[in-house]
PDB file of N, CA and C in Angstrom:
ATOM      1  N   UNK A   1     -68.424   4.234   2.616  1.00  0.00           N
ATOM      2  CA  UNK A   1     -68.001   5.604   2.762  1.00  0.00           C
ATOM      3  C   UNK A   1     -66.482   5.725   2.647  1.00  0.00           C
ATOM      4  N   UNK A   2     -65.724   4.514   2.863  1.00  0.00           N
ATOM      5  CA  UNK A   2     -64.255   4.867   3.028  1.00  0.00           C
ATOM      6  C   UNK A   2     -63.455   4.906   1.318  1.00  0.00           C
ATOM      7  N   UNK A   3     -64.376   4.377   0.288  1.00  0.00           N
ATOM      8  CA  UNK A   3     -64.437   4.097  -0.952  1.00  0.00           C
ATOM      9  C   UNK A   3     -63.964   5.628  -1.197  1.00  0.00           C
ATOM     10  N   UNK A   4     -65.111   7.039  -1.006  1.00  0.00           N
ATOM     11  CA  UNK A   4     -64.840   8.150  -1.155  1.00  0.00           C
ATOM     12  C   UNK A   4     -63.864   8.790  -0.679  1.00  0.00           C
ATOM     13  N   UNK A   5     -63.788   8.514   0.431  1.00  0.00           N
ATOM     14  CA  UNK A   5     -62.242   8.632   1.032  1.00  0.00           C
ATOM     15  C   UNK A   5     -61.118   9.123   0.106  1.00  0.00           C
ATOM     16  N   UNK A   6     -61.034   7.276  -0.246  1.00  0.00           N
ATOM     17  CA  UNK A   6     -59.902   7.119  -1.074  1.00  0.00           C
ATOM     18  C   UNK A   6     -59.452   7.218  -2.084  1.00  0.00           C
ATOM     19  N   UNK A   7     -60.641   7.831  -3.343  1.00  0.00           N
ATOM     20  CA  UNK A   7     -61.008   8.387  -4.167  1.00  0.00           C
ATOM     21  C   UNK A   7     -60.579   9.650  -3.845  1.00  0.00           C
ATOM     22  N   UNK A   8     -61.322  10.439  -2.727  1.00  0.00           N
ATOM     23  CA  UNK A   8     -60.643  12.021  -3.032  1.00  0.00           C
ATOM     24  C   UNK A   8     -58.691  11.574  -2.900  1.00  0.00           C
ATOM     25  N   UNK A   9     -58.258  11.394  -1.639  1.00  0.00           N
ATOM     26  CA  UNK A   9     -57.326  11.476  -1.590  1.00  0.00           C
ATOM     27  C   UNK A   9     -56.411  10.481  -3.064  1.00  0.00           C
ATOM     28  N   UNK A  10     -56.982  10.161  -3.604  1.00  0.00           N
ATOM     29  CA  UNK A  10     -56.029   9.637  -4.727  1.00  0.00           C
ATOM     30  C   UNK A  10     -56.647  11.073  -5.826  1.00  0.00           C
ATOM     31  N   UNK A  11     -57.196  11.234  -5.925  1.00  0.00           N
ATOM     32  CA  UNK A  11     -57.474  12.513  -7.107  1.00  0.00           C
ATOM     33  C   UNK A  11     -56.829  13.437  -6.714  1.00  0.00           C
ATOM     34  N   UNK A  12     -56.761  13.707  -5.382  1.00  0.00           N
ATOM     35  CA  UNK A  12     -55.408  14.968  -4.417  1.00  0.00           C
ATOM     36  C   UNK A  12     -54.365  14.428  -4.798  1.00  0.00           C
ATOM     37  N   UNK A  13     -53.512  13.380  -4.856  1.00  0.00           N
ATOM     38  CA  UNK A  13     -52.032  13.323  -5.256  1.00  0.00           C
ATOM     39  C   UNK A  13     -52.159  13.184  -6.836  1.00  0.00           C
ATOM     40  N   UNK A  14     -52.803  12.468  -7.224  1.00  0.00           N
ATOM     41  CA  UNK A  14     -52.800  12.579  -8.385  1.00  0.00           C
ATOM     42  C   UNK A  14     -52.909  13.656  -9.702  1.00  0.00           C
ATOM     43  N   UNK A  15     -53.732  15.107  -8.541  1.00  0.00           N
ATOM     44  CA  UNK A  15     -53.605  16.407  -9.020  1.00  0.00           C
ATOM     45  C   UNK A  15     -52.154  16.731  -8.555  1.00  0.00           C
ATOM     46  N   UNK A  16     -51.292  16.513  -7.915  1.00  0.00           N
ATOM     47  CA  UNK A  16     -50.202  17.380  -7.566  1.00  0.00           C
ATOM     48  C   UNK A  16     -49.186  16.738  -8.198  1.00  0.00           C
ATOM     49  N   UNK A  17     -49.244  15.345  -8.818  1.00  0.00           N
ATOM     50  CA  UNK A  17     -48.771  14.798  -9.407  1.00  0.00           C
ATOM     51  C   UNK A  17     -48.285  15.560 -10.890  1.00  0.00           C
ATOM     52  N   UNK A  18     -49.328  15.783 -11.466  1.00  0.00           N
ATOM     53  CA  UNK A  18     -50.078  16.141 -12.714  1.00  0.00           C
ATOM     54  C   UNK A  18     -49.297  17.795 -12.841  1.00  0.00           C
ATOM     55  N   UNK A  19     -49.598  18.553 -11.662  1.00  0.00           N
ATOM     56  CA  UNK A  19     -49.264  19.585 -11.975  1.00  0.00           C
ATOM     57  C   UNK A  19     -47.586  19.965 -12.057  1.00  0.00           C
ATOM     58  N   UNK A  20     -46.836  18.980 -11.279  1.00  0.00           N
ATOM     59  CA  UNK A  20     -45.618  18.425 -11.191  1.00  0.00           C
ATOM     60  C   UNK A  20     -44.872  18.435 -12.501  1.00  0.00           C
ATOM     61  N   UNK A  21     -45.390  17.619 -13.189  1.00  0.00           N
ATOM     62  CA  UNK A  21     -45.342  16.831 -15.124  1.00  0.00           C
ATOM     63  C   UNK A  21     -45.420  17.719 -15.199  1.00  0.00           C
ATOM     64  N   UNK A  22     -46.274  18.425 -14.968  1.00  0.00           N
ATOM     65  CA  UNK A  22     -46.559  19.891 -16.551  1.00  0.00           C
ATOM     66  C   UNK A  22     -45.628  21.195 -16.111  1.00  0.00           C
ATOM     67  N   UNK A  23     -45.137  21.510 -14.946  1.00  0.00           N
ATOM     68  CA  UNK A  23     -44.073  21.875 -14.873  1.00  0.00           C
ATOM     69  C   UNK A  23     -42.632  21.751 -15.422  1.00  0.00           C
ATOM     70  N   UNK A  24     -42.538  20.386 -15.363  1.00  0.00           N
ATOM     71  CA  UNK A  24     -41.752  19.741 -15.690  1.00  0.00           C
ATOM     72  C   UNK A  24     -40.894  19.719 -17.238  1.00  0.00           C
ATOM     73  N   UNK A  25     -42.253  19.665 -18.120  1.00  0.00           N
ATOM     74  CA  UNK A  25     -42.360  19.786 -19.572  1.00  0.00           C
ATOM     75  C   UNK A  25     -42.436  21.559 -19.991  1.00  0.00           C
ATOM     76  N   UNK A  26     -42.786  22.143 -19.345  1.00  0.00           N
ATOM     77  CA  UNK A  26     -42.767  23.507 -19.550  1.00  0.00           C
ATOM     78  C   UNK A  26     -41.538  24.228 -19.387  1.00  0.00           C
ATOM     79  N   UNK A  27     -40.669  23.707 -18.622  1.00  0.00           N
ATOM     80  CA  UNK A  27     -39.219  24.065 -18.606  1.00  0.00           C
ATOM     81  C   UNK A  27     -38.169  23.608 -19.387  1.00  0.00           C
ATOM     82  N   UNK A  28     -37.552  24.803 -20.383  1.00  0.00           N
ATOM     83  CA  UNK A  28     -36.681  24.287 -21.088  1.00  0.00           C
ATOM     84  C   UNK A  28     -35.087  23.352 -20.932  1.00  0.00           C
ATOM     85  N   UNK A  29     -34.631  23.275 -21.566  1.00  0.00           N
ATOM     86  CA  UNK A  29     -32.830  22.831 -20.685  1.00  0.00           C
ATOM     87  C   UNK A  29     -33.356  21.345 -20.104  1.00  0.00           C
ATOM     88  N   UNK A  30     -34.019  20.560 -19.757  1.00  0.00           N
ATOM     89  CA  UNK A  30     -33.984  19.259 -19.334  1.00  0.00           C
ATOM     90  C   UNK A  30     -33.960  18.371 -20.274  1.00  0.00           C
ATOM     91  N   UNK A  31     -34.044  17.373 -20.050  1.00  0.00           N
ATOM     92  CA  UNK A  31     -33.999  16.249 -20.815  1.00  0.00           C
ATOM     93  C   UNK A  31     -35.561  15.375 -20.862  1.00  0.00           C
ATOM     94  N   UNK A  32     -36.500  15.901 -21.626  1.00  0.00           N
ATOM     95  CA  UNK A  32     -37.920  15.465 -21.166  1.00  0.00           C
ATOM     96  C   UNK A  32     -38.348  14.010 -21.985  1.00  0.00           C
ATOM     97  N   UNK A  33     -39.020  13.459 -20.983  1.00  0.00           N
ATOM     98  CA  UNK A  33     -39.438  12.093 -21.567  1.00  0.00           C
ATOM     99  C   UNK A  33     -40.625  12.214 -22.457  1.00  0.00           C
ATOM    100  N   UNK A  34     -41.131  10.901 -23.019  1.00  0.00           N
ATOM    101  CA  UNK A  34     -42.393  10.989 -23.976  1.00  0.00           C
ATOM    102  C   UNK A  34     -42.353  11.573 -25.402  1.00  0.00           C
ATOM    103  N   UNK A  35     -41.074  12.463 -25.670  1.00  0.00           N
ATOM    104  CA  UNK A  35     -41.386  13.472 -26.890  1.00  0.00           C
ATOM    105  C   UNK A  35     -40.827  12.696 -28.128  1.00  0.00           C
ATOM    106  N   UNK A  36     -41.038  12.838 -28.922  1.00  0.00           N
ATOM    107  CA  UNK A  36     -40.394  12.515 -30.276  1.00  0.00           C
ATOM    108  C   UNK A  36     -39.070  13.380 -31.311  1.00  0.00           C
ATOM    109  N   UNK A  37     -39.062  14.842 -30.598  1.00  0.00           N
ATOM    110  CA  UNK A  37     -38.455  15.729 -31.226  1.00  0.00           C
ATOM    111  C   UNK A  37     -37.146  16.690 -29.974  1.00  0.00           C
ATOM    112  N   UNK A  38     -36.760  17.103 -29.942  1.00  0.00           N
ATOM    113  CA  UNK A  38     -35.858  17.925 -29.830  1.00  0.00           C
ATOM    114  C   UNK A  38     -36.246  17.987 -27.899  1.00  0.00           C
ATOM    115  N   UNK A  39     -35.566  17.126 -27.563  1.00  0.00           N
ATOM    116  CA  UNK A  39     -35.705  16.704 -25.947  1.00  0.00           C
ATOM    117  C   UNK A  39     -35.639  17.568 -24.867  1.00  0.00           C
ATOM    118  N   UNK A  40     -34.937  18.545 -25.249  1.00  0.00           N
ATOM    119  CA  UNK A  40     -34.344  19.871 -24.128  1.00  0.00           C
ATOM    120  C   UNK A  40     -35.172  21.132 -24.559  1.00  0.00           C
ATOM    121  N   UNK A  41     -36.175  21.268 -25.347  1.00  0.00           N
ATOM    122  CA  UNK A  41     -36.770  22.476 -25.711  1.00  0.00           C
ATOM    123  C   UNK A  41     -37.998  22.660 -24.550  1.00  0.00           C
ATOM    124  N   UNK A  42     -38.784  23.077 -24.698  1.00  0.00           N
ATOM    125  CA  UNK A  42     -39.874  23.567 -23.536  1.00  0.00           C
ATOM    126  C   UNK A  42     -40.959  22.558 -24.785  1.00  0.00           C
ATOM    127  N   UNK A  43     -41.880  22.446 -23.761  1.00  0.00           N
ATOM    128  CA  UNK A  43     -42.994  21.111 -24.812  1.00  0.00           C
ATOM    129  C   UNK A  43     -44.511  21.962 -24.047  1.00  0.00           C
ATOM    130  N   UNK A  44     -45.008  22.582 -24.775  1.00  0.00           N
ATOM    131  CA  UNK A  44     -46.011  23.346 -23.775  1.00  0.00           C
ATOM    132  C   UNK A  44     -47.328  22.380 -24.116  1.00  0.00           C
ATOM    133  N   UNK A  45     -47.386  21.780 -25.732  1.00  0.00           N
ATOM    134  CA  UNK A  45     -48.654  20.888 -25.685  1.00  0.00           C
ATOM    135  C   UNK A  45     -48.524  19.545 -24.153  1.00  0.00           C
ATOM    136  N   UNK A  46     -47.581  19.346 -23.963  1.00  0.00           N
ATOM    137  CA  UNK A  46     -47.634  18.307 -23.511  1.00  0.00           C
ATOM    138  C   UNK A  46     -47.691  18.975 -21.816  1.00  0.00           C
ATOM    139  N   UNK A  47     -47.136  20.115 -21.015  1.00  0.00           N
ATOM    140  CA  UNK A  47     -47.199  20.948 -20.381  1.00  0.00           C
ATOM    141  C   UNK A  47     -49.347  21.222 -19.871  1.00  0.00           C
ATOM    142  N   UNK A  48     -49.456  21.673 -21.040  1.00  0.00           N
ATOM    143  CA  UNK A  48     -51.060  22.036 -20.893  1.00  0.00           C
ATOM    144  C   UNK A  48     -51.736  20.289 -21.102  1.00  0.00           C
ATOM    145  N   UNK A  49     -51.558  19.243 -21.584  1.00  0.00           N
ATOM    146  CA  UNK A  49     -52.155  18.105 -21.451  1.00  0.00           C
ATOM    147  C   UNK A  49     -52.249  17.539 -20.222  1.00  0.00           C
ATOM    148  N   UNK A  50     -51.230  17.644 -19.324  1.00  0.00           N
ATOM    149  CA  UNK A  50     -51.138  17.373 -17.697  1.00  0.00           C
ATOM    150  C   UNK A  50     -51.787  18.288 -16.846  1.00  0.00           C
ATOM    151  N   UNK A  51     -52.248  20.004 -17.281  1.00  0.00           N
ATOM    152  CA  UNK A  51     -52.587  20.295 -16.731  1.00  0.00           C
ATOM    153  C   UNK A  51     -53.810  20.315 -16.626  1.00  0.00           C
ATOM    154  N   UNK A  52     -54.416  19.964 -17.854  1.00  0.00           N
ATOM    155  CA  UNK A  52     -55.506  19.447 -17.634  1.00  0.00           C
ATOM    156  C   UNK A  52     -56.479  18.360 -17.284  1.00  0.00           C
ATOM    157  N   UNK A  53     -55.366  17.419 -17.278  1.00  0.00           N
ATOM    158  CA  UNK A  53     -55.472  15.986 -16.831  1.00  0.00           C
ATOM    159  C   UNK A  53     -55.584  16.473 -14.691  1.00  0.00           C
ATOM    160  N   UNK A  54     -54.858  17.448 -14.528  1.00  0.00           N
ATOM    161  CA  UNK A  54     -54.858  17.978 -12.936  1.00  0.00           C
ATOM    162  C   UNK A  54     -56.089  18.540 -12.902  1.00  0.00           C
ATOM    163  N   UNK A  55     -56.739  19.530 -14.107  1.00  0.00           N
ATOM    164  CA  UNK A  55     -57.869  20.229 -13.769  1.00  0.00           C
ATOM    165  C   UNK A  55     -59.315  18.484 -13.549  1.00  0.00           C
ATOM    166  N   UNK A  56     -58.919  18.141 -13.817  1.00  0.00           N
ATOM    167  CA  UNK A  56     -60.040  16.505 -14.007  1.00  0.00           C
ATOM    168  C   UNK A  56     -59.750  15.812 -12.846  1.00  0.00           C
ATOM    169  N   UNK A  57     -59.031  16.013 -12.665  1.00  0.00           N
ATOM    170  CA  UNK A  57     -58.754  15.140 -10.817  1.00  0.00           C
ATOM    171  C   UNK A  57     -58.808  16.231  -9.901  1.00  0.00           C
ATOM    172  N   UNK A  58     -58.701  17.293  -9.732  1.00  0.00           N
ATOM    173  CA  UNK A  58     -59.698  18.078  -9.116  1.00  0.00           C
ATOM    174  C   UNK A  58     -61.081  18.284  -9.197  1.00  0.00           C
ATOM    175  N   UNK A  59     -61.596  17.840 -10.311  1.00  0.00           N
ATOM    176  CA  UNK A  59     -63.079  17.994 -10.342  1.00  0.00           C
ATOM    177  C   UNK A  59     -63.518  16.441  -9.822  1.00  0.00           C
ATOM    178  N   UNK A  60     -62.662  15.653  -9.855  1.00  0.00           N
ATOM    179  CA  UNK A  60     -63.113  14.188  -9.043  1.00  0.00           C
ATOM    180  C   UNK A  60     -63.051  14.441  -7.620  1.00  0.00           C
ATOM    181  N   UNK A  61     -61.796  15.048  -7.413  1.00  0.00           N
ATOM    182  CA  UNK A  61     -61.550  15.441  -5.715  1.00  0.00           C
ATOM    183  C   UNK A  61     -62.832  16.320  -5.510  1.00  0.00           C
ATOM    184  N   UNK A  62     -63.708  17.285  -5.843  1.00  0.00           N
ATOM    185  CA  UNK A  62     -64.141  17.840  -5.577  1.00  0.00           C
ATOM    186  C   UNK A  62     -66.117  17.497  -5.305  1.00  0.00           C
ATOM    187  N   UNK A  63     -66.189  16.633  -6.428  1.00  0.00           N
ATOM    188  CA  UNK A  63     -67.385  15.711  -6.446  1.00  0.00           C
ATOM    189  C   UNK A  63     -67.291  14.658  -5.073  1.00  0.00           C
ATOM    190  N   UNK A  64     -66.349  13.815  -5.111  1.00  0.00           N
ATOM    191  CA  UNK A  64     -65.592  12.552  -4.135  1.00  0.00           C
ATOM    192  C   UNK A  64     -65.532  12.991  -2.976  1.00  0.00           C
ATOM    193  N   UNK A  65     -65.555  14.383  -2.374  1.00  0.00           N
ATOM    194  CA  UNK A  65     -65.089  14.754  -1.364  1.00  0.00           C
ATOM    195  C   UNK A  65     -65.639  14.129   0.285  1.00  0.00           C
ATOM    196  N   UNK A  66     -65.552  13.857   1.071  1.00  0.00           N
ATOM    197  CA  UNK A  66     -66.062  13.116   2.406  1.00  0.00           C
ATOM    198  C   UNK A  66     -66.739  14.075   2.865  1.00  0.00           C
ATOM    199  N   UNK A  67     -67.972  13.858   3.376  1.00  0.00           N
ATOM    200  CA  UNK A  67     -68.899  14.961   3.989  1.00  0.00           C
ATOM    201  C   UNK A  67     -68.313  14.734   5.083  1.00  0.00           C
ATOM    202  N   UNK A  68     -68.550  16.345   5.856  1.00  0.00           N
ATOM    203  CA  UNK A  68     -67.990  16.459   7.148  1.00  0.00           C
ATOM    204  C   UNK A  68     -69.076  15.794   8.214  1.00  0.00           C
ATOM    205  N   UNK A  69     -68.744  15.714   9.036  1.00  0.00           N
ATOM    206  CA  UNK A  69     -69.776  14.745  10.089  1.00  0.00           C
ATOM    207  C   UNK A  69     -70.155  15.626  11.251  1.00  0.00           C
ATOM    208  N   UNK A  70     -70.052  16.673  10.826  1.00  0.00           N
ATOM    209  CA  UNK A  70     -70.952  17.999  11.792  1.00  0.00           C
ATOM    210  C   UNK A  70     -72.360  17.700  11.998  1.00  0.00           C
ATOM    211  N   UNK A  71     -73.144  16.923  11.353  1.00  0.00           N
ATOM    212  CA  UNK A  71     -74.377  17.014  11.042  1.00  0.00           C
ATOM    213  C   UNK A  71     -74.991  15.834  11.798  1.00  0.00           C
TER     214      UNK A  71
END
């Protein structure tokens, strides 16, 4: 049981992680890693690739989740 545990809580940082990045890349004026082209522009493919990589670790967090022990 502690397996699930640690599973949700790694799919929880790992979503806030995720949504972090794609912030990150969505804002113009920085200096963004990974790109091949023009470093300081706004990168929205790469923006929406993290965020969907967050929408997928929420659906793990959400499957993974620890049943409550009310029962």
């Amino acid at each position: 049981m502690n397996n699930r545990r640690t599973l949700f809580w790694g799919a929880m940082i790992a979503t806030v992680v995720c949504i972090g990045i794609s912030i990150y890349y969505i804002i113009p004026g920085y200096d963004h890693l990974l790109v091949t082209h023009d470093s300081t522009s706004s990168h929205p493919t790469h923006a929406f690739a993290f965020f969907a990589l967050a929408l997928i670790c929420v659906v793990v967090a959400l499957v993974t989740r620890p049943k409550s022990a009310s029962k």
